[in-house]
C-alpha atoms as a PDB file:
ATOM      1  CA  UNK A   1      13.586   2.412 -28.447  1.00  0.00           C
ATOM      2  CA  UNK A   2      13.930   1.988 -24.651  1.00  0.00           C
ATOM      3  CA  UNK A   3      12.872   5.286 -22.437  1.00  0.00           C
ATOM      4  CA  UNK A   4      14.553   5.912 -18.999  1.00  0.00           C
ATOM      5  CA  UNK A   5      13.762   2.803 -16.360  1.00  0.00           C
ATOM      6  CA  UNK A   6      11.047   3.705 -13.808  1.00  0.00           C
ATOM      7  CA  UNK A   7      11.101   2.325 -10.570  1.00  0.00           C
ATOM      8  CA  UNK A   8       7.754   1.246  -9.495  1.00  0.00           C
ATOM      9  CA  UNK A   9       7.814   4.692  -7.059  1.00  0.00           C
ATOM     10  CA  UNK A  10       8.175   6.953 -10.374  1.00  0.00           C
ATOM     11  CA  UNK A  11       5.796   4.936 -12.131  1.00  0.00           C
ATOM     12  CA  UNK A  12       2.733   5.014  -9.731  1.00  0.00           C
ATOM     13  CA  UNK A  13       3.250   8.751  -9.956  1.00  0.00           C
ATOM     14  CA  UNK A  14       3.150   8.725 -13.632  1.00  0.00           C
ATOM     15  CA  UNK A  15       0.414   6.391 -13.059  1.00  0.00           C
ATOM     16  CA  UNK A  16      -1.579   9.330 -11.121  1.00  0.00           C
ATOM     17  CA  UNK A  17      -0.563  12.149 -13.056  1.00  0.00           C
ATOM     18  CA  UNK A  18      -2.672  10.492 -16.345  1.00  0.00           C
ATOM     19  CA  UNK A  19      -5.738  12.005 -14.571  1.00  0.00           C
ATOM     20  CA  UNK A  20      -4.031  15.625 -14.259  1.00  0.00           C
ATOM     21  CA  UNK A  21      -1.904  17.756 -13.213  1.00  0.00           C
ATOM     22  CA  UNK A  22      -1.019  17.556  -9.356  1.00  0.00           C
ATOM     23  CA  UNK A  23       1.326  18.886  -6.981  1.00  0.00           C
ATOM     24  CA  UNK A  24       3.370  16.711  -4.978  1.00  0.00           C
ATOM     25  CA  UNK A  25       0.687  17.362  -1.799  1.00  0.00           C
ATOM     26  CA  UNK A  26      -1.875  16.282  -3.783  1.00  0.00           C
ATOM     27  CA  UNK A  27      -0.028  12.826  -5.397  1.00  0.00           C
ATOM     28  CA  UNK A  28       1.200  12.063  -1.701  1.00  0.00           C
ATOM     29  CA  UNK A  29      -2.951  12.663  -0.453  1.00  0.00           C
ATOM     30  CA  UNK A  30      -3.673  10.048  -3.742  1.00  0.00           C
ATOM     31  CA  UNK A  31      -0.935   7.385  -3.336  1.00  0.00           C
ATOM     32  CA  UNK A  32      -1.888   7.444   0.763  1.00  0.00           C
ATOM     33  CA  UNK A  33      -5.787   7.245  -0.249  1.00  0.00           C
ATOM     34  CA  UNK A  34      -5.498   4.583  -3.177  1.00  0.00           C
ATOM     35  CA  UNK A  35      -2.397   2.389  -2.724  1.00  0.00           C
ATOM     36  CA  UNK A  36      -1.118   3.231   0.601  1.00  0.00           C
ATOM     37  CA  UNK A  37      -2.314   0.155   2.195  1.00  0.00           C
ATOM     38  CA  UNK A  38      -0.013  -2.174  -0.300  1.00  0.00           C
ATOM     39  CA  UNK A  39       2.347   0.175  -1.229  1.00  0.00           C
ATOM     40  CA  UNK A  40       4.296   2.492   0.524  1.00  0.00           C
ATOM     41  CA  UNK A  41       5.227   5.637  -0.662  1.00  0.00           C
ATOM     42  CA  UNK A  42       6.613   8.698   1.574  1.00  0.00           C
ATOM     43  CA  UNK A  43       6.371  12.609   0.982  1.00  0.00           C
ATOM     44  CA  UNK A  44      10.285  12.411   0.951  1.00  0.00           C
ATOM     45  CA  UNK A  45      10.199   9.674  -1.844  1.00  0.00           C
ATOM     46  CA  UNK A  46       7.184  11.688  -3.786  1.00  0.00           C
ATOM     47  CA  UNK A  47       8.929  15.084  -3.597  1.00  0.00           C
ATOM     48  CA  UNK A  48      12.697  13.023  -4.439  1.00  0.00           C
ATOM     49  CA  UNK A  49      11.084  11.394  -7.984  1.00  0.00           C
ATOM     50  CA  UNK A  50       9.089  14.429  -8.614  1.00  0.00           C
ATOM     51  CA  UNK A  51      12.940  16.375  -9.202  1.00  0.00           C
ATOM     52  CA  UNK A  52      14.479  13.286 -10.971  1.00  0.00           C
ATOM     53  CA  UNK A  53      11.138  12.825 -13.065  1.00  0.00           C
ATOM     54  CA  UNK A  54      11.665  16.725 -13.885  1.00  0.00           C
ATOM     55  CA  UNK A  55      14.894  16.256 -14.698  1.00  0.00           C
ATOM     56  CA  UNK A  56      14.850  13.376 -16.701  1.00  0.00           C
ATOM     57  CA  UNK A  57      12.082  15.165 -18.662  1.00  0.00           C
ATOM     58  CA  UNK A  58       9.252  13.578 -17.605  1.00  0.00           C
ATOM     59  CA  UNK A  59       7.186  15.443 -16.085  1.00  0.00           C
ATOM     60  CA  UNK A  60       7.074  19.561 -15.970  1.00  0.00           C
ATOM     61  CA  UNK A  61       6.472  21.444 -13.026  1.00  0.00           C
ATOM     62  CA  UNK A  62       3.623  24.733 -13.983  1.00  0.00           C
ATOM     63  CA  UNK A  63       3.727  27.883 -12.210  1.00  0.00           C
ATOM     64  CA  UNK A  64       3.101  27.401  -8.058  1.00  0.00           C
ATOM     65  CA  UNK A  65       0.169  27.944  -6.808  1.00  0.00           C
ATOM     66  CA  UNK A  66      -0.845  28.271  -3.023  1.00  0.00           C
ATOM     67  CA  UNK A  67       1.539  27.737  -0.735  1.00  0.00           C
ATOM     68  CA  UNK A  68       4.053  28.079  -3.386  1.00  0.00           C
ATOM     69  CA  UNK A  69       3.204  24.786  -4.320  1.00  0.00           C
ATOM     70  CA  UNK A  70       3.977  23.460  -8.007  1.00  0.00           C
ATOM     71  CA  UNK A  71       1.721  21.620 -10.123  1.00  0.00           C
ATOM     72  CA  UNK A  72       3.464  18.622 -12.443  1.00  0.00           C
ATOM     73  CA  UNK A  73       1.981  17.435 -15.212  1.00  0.00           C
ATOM     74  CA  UNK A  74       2.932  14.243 -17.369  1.00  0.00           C
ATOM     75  CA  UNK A  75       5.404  14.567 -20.539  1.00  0.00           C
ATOM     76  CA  UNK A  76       4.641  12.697 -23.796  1.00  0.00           C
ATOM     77  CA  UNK A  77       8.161  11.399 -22.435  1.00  0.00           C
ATOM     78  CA  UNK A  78       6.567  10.263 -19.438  1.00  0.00           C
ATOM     79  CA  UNK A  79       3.801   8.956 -21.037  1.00  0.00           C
ATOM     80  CA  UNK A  80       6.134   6.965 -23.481  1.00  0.00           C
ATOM     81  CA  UNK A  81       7.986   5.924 -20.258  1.00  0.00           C
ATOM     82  CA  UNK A  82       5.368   4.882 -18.755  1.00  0.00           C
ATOM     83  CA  UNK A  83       3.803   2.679 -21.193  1.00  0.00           C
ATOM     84  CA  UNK A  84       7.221   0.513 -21.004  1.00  0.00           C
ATOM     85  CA  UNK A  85       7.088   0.143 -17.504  1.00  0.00           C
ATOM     86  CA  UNK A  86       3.083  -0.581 -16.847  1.00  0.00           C
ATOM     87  CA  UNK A  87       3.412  -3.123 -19.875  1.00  0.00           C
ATOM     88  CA  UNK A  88       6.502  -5.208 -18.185  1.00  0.00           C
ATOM     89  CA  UNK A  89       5.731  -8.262 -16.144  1.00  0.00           C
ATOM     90  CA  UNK A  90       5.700  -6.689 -12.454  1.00  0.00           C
ATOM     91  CA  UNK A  91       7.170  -9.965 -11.038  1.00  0.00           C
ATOM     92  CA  UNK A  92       6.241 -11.454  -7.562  1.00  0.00           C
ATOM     93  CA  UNK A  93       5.160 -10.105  -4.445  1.00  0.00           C
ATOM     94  CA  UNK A  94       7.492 -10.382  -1.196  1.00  0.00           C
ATOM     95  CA  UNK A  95       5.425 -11.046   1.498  1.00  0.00           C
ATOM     96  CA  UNK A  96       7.085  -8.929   4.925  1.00  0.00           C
ATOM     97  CA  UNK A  97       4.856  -8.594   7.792  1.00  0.00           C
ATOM     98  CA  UNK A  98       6.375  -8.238  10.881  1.00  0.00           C
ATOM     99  CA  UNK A  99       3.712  -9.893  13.045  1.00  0.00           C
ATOM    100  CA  UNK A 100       4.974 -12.915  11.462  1.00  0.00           C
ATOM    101  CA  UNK A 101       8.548 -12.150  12.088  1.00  0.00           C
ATOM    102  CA  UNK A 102       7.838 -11.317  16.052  1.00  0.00           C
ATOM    103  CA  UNK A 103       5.836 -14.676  16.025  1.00  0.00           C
ATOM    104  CA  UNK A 104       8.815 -16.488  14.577  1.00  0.00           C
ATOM    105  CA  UNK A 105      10.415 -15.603  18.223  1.00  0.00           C
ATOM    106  CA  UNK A 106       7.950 -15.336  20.010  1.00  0.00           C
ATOM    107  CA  UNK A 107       9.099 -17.717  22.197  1.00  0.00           C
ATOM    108  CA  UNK A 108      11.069 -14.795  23.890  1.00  0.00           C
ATOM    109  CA  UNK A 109       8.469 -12.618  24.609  1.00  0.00           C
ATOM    110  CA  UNK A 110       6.201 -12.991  27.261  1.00  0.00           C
ATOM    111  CA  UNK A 111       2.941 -14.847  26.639  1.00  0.00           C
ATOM    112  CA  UNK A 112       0.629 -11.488  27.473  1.00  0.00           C
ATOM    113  CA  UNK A 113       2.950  -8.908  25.465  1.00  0.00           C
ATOM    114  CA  UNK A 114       2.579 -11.426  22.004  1.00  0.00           C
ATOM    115  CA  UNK A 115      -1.184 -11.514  22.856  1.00  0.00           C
ATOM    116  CA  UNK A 116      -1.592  -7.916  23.011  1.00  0.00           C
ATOM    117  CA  UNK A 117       0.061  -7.789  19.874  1.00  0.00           C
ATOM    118  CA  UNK A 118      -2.026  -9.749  18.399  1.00  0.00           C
ATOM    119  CA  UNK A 119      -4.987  -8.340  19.698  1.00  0.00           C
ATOM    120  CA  UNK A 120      -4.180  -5.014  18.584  1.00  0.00           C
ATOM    121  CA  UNK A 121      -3.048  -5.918  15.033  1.00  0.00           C
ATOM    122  CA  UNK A 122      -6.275  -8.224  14.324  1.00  0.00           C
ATOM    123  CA  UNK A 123      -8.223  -4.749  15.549  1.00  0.00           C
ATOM    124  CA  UNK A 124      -6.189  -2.656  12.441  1.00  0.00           C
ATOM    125  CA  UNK A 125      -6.961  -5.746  10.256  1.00  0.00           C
ATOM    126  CA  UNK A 126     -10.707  -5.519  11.319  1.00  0.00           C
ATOM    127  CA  UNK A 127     -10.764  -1.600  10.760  1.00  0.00           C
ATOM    128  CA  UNK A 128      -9.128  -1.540   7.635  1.00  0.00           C
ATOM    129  CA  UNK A 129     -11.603  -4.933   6.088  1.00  0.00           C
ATOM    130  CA  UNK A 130     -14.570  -2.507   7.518  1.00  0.00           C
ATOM    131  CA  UNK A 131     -12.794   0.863   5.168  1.00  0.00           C
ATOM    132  CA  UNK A 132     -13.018  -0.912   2.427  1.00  0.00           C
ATOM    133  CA  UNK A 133     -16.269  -2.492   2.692  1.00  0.00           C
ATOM    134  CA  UNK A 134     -17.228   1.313   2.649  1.00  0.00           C
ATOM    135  CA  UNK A 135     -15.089   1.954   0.069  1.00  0.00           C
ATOM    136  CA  UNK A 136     -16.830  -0.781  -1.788  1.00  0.00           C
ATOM    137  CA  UNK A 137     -20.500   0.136  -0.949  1.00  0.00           C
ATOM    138  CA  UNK A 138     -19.679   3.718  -1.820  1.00  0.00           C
ATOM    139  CA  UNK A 139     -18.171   2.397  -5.564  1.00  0.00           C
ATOM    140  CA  UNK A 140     -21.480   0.511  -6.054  1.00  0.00           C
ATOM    141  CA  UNK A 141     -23.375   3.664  -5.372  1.00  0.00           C
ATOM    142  CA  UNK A 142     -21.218   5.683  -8.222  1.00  0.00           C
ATOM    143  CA  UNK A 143     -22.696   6.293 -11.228  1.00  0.00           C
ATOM    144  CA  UNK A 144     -19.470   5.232 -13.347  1.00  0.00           C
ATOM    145  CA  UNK A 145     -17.170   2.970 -11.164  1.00  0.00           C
ATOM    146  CA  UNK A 146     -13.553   2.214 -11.992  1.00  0.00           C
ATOM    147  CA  UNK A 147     -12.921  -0.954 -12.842  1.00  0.00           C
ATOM    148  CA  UNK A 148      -9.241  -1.580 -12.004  1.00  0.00           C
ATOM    149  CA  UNK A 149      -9.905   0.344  -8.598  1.00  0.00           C
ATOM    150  CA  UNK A 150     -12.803  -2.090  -8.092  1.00  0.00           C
ATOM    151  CA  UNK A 151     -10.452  -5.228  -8.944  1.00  0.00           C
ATOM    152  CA  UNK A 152      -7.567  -3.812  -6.369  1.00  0.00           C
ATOM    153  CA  UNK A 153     -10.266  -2.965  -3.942  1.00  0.00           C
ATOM    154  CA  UNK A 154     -11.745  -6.462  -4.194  1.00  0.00           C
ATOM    155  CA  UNK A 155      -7.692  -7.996  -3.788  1.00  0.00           C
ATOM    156  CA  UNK A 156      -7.700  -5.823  -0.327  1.00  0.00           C
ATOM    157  CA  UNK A 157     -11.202  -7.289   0.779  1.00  0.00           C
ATOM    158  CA  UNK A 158      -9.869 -10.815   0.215  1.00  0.00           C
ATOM    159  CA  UNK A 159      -6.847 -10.378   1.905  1.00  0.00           C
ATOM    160  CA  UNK A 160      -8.208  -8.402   5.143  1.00  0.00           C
ATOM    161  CA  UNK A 161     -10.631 -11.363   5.684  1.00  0.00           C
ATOM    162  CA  UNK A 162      -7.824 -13.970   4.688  1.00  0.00           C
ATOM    163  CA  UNK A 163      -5.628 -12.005   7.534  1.00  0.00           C
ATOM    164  CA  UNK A 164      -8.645 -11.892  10.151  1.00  0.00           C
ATOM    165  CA  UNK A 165      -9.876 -16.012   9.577  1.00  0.00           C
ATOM    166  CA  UNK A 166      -5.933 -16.355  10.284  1.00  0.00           C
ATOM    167  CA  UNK A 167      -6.391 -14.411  13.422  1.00  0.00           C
ATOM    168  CA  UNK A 168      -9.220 -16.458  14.150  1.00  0.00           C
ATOM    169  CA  UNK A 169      -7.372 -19.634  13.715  1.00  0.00           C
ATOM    170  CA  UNK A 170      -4.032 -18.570  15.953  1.00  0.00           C
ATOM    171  CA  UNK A 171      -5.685 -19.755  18.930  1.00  0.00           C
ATOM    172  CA  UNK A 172      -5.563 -23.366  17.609  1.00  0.00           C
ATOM    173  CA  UNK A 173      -1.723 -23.050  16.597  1.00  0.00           C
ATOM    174  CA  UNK A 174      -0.683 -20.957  20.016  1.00  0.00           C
ATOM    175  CA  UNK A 175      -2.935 -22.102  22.693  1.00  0.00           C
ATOM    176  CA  UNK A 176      -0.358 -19.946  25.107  1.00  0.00           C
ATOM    177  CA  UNK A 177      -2.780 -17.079  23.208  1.00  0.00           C
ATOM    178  CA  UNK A 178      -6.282 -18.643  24.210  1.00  0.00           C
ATOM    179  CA  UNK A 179      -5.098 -19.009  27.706  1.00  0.00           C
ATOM    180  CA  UNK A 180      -3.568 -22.675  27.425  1.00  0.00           C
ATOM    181  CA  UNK A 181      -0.331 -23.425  28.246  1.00  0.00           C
ATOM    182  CA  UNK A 182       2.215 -23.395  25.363  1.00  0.00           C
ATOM    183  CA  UNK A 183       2.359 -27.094  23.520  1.00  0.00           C
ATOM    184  CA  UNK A 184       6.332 -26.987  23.606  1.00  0.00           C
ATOM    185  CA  UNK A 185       8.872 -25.513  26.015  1.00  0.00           C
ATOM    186  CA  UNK A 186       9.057 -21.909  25.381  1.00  0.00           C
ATOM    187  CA  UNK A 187      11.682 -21.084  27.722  1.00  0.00           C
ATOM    188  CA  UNK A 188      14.408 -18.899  26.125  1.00  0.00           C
END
């Protein structure tokens, strides 16, 4: 028998709410800690699927607490509805970073304001690769580490040194960025 359809939103904060009750402060503070760098989730969108979830029987929201602020905890519902959703196929990824989008134009933008960009996303790209190298030094130092938040963690290591060798090789694609002039006219 088929339980309401989660969207992946709903789902991740089923996902969250197996470990325990949690208000939606405290799943926004999660989802920003643990999946906030591939997935993006926003206090409006937490607090939104929190009252649907409720709704829909899902979750129930306990007596507030500080700040007037209401714990939810997972339904056997929720549970059941979650179990459907975590065991479909999740399908592909959509890759959308805007870098590459401005780069896809670039040739309208002056030479020095694409390099700055550049220069200052390969810096968050450098300072997030050096968070999770932390983050990964830190698991190996826990006396029982998570395996499927090692195995994500390891996915973001690969991909922030993937991003950073491509940063490394731009030069070689856009001389215009190492100082040479571009290889084709660039004029808009």
């Amino acid at each position: 028998m088929s339980g309401p359809q989660l969207n992946a939103t709903a789902a991740s904060l089923l996902g969250f709410l197996h470990e325990g009750p949690m208000t939606g402060w405290d799943l926004v503070t999660v989802a920003q800690q643990r999946i906030g760098n591939f997935w993006t989730l926003t206090q409006s969108q937490v607090y939104r699927e929190l009252a649907a979830m409720a709704k829909a029987g899902l979750v129930e929201a306990g007596p507030p607490g500080r700040r007037d602020r209401k714990p939810y905890s997972i339904t056997a519902t929720g549970r059941a509805a979650f179990a459907e959703w975590i065991d479909q196929d999740p399908g592909l990824e959509q890759i959308r970073v805007p870098l590459l989008l401005t780069i896809m134009f670039a040739a309208h933008l002056p030479t020095e304001r694409l390099a700055s960009m550049v220069t200052a996303h390969r810096a968050v790209h450098a300072e997030r690769l050096a968070r999770y190298e932390q983050h990964r030094a830190d698991m190996r130092d826990a006396p029982a580490t998570d395996s499927y938040r090692l195995a994500t963690l390891e996915f973001g290591l690969h991909y922030e040194r993937a991003v950073l060798d491509w940063f490394d090789e731009l030069p070689a694609v856009l001389p215009e960025l190492d100082g040479q002039p571009p290889a084709l006219d660039s004029q808009p």
